[in-house]
C-alpha atoms as a PDB file:
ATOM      1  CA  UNK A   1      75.421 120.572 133.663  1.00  0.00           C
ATOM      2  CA  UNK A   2      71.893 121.549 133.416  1.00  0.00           C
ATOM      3  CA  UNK A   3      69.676 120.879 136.418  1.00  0.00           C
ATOM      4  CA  UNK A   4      65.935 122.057 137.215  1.00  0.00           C
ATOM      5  CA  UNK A   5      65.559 123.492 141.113  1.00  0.00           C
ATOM      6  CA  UNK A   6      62.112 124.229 143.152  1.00  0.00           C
ATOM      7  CA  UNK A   7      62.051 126.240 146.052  1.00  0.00           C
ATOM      8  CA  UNK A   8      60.962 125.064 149.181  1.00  0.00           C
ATOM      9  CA  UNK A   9      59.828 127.429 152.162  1.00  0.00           C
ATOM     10  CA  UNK A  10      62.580 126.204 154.236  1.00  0.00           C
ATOM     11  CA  UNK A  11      64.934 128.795 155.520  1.00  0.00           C
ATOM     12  CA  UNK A  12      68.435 127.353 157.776  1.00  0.00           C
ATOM     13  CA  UNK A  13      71.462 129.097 158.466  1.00  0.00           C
ATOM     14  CA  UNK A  14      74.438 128.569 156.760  1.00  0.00           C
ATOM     15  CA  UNK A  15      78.226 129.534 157.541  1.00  0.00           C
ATOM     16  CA  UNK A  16      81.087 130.729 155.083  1.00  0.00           C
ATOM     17  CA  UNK A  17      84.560 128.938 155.020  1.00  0.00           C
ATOM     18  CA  UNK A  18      85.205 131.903 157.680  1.00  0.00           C
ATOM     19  CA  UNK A  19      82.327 130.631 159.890  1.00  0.00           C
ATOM     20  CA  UNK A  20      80.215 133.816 159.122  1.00  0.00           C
ATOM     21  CA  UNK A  21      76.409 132.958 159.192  1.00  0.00           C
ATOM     22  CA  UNK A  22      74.151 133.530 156.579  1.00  0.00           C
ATOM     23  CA  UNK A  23      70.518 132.526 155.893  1.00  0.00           C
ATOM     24  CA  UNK A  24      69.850 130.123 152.855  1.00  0.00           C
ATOM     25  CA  UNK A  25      66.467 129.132 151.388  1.00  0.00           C
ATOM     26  CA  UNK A  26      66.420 125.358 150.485  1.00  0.00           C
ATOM     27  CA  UNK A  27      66.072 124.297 146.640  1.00  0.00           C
ATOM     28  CA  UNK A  28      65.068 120.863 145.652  1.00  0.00           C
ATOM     29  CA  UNK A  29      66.814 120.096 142.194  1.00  0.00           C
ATOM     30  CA  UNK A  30      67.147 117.187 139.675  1.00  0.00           C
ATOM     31  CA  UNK A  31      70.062 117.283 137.346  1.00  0.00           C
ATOM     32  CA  UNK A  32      69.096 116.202 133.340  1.00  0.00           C
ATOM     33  CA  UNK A  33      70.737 112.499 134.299  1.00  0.00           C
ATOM     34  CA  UNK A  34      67.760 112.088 137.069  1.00  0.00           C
ATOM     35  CA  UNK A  35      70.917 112.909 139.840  1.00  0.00           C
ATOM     36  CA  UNK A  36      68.358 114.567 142.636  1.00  0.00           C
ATOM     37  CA  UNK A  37      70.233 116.912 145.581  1.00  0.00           C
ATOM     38  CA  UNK A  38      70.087 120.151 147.715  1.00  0.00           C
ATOM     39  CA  UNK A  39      71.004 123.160 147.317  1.00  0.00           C
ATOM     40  CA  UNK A  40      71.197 126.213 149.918  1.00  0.00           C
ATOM     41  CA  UNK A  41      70.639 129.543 147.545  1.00  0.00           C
ATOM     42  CA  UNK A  42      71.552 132.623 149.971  1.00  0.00           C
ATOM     43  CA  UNK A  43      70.599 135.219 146.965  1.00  0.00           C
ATOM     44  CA  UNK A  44      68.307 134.736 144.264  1.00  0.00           C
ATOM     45  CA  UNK A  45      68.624 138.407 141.944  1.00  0.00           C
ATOM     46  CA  UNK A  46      66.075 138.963 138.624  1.00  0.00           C
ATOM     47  CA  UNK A  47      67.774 140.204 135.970  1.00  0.00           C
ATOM     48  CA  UNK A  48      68.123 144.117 135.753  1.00  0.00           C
ATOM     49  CA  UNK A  49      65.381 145.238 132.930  1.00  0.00           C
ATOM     50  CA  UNK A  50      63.030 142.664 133.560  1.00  0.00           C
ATOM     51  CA  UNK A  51      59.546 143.669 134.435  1.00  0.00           C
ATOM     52  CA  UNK A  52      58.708 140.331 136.304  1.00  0.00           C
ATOM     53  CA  UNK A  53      60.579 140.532 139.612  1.00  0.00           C
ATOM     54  CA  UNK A  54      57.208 141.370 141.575  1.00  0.00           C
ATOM     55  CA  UNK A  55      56.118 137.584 140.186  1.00  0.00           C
ATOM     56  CA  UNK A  56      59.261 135.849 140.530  1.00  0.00           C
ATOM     57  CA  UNK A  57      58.962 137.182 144.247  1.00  0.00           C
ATOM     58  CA  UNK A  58      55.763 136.125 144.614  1.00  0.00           C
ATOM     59  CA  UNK A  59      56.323 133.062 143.098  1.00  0.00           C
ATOM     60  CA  UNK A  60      58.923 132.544 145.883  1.00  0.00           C
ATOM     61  CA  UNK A  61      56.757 132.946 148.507  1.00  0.00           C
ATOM     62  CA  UNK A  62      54.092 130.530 147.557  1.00  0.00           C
ATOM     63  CA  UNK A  63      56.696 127.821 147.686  1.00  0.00           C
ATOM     64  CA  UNK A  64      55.914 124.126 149.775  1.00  0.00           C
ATOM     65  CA  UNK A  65      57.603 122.121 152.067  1.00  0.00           C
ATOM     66  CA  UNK A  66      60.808 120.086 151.201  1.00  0.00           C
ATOM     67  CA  UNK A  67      60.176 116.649 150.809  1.00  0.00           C
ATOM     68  CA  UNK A  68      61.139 113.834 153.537  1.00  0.00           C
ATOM     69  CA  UNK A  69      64.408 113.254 151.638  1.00  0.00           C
ATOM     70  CA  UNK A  70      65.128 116.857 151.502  1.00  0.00           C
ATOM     71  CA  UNK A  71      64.711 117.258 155.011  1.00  0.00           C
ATOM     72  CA  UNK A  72      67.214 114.484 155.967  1.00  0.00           C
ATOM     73  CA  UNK A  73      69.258 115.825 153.816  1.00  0.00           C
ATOM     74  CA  UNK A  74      69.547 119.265 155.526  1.00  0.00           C
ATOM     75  CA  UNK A  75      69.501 117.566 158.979  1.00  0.00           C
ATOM     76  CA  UNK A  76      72.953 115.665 157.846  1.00  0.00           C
ATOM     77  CA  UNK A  77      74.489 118.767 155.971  1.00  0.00           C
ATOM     78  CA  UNK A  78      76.992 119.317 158.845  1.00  0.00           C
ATOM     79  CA  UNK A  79      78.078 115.591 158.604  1.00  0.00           C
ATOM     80  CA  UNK A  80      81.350 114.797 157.078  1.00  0.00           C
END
């Protein structure tokens, strides 16, 4: 699967199966089939040898708000 994500500048915490927090920053993505979700990236790492990591993290910074449906989506993430 091939998908496209954008970072948003929302920040929640997260727990592992063992119910160890953790922070995650909040990705809007869209898969190549138009399939739209939420993801919850807790690391993001530029490749070693890469001379750009001071404007990937830049880039990070800069990101916007989620969207309405991205927002619902993190406030019903503990729903099952």
């Amino acid at each position: 699967m091939k998908a496209t994500i954008t970072s948003t500048d929302r920040i929640v915490e997260i727990s592992d199966p063992q119910g160890r927090p953790a922070l995650a920053r909040v990705w809007e993505g869209e898969t190549e089939a138009g399939i739209v979700f939420t993801a919850y990236i807790t690391q993001v790492q530029v490749r070693a040898g890469q001379r750009r990591e001071a404007e990937f993290n830049r880039d990070l910074v800069k990101s916007g708000a989620p969207s309405a449906e991205t927002i619902k989506a993190i406030e019903l993430r503990y729903v099952v």
